[in-house]
C-alpha atoms as a PDB file:
ATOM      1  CA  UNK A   1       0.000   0.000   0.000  1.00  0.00           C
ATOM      2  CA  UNK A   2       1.665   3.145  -1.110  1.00  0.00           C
ATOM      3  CA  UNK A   3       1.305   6.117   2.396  1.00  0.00           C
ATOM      4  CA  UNK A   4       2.234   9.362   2.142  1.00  0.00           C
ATOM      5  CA  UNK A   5       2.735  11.349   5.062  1.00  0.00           C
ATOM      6  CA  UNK A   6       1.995  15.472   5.413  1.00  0.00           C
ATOM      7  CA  UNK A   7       4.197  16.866   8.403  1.00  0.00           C
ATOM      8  CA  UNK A   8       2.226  18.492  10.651  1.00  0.00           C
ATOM      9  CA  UNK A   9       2.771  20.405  13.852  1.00  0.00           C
ATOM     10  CA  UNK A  10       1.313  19.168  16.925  1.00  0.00           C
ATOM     11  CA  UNK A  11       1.754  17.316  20.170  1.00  0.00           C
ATOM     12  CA  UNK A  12      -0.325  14.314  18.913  1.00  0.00           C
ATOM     13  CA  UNK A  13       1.131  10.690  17.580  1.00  0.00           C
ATOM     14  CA  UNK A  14      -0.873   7.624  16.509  1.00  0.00           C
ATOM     15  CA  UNK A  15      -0.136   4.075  15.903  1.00  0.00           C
ATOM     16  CA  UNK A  16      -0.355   2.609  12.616  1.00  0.00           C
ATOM     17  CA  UNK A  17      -0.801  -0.674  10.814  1.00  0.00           C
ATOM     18  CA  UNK A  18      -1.332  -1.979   7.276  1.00  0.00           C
ATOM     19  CA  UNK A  19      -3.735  -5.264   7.028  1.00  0.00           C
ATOM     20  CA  UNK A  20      -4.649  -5.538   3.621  1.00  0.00           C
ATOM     21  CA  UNK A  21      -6.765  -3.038   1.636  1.00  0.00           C
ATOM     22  CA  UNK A  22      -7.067  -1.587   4.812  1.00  0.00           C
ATOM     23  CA  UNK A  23      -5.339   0.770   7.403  1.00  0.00           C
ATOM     24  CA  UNK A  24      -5.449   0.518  11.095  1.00  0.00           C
ATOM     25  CA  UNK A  25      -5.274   4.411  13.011  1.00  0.00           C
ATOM     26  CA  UNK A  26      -4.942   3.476  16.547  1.00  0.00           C
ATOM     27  CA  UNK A  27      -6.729   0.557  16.812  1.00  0.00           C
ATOM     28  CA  UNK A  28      -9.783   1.739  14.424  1.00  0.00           C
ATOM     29  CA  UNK A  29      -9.707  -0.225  11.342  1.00  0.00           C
ATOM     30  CA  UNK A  30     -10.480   1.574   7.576  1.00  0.00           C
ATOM     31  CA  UNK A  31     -10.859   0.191   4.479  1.00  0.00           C
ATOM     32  CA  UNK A  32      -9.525   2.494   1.755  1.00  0.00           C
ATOM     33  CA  UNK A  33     -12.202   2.014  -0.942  1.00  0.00           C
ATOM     34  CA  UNK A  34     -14.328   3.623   2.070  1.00  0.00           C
ATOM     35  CA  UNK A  35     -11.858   6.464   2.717  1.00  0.00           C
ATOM     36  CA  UNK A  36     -11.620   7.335  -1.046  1.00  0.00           C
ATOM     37  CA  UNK A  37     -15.886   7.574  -0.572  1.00  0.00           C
ATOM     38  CA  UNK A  38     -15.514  10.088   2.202  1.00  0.00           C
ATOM     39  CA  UNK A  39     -12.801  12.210  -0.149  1.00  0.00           C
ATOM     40  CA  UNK A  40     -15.371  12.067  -3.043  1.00  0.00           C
ATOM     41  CA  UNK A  41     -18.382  12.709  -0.750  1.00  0.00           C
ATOM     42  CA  UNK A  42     -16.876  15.599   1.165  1.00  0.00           C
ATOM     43  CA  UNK A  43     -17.500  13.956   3.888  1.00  0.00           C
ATOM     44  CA  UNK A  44     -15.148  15.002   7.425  1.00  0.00           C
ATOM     45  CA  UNK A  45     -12.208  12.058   7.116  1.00  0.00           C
ATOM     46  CA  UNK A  46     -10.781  10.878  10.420  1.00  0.00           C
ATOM     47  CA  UNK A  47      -8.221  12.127  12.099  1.00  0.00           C
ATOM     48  CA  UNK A  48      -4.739  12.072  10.915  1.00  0.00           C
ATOM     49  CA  UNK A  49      -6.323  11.348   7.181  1.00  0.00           C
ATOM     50  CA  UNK A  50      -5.636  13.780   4.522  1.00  0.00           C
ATOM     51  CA  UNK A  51      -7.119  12.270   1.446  1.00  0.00           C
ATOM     52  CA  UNK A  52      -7.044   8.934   0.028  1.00  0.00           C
ATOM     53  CA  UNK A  53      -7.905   6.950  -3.184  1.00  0.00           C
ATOM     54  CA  UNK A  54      -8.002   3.301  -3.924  1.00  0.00           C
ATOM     55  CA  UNK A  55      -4.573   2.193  -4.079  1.00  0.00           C
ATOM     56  CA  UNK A  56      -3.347   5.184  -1.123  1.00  0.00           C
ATOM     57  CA  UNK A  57      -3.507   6.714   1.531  1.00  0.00           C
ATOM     58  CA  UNK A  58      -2.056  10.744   2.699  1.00  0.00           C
ATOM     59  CA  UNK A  59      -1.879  11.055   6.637  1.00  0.00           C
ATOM     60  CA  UNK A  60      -0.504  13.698   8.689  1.00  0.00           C
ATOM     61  CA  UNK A  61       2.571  13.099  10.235  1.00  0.00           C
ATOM     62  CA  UNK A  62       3.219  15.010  13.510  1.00  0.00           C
ATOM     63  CA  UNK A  63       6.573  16.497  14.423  1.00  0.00           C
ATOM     64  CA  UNK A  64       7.398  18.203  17.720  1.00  0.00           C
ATOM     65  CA  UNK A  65      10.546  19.871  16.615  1.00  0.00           C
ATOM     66  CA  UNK A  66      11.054  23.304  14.894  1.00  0.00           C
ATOM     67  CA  UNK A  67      12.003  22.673  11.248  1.00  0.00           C
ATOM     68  CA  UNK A  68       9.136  20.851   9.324  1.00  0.00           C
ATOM     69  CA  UNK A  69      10.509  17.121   8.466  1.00  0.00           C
ATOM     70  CA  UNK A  70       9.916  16.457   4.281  1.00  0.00           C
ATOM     71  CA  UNK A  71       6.869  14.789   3.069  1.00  0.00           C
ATOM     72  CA  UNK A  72       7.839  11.444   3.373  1.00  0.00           C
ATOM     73  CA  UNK A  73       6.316   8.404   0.607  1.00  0.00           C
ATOM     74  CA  UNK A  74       6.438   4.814   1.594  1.00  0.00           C
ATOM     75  CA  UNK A  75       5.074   1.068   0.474  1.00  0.00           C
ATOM     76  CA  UNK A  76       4.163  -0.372   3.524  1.00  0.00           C
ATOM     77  CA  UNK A  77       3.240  -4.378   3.600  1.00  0.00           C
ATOM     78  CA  UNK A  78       0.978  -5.857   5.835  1.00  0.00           C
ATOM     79  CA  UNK A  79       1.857  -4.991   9.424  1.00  0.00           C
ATOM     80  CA  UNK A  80       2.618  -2.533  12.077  1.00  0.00           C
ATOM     81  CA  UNK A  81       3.917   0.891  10.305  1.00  0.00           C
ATOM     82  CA  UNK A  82       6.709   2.750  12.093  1.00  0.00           C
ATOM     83  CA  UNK A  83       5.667   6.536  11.377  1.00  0.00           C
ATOM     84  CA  UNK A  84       8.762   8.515   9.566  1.00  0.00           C
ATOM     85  CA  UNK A  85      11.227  10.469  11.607  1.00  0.00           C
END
């Protein structure tokens, strides 16, 4: 599953995992077809969710420090995700 990750500023972090056509935020589980509804909808997306389509997935990615890290683009295979540093 290709994730892309928007840094973002805030005291906030999240766990992430990758089962399938599906990503798991924190223990809530969200199948992408669904997401990629919500995007074409205009519906609100869940937290850390930016947009997604199909075959991906944007999510914020929270830093704490003062310089912005760079988007960051991964494949991630089924399994936990370790979020970019």
């Amino acid at each position: 599953m290709n994730i892309n990750f928007t840094p973002i500023s805030m005291f906030d972090s999240y766990s992430l995992e990758v089962s399938g056509d599906s990503i798991v935020i924190d223990g809530q589980e969200y199948a992408l077809i669904d997401l990629a509804a919500i995007v074409s909808a205009e519906q609100s997306l869940p937290k850390f969710v930016v947009t997604a389509s199909a075959d991906s997935v944007t999510l914020l990615l929270p830093y704490w420090v003062s310089s912005a890290p760079e988007p960051v683009s991964i494949v991630a295979e089924d399994g936990p995700v370790e979020l970019p540093a």
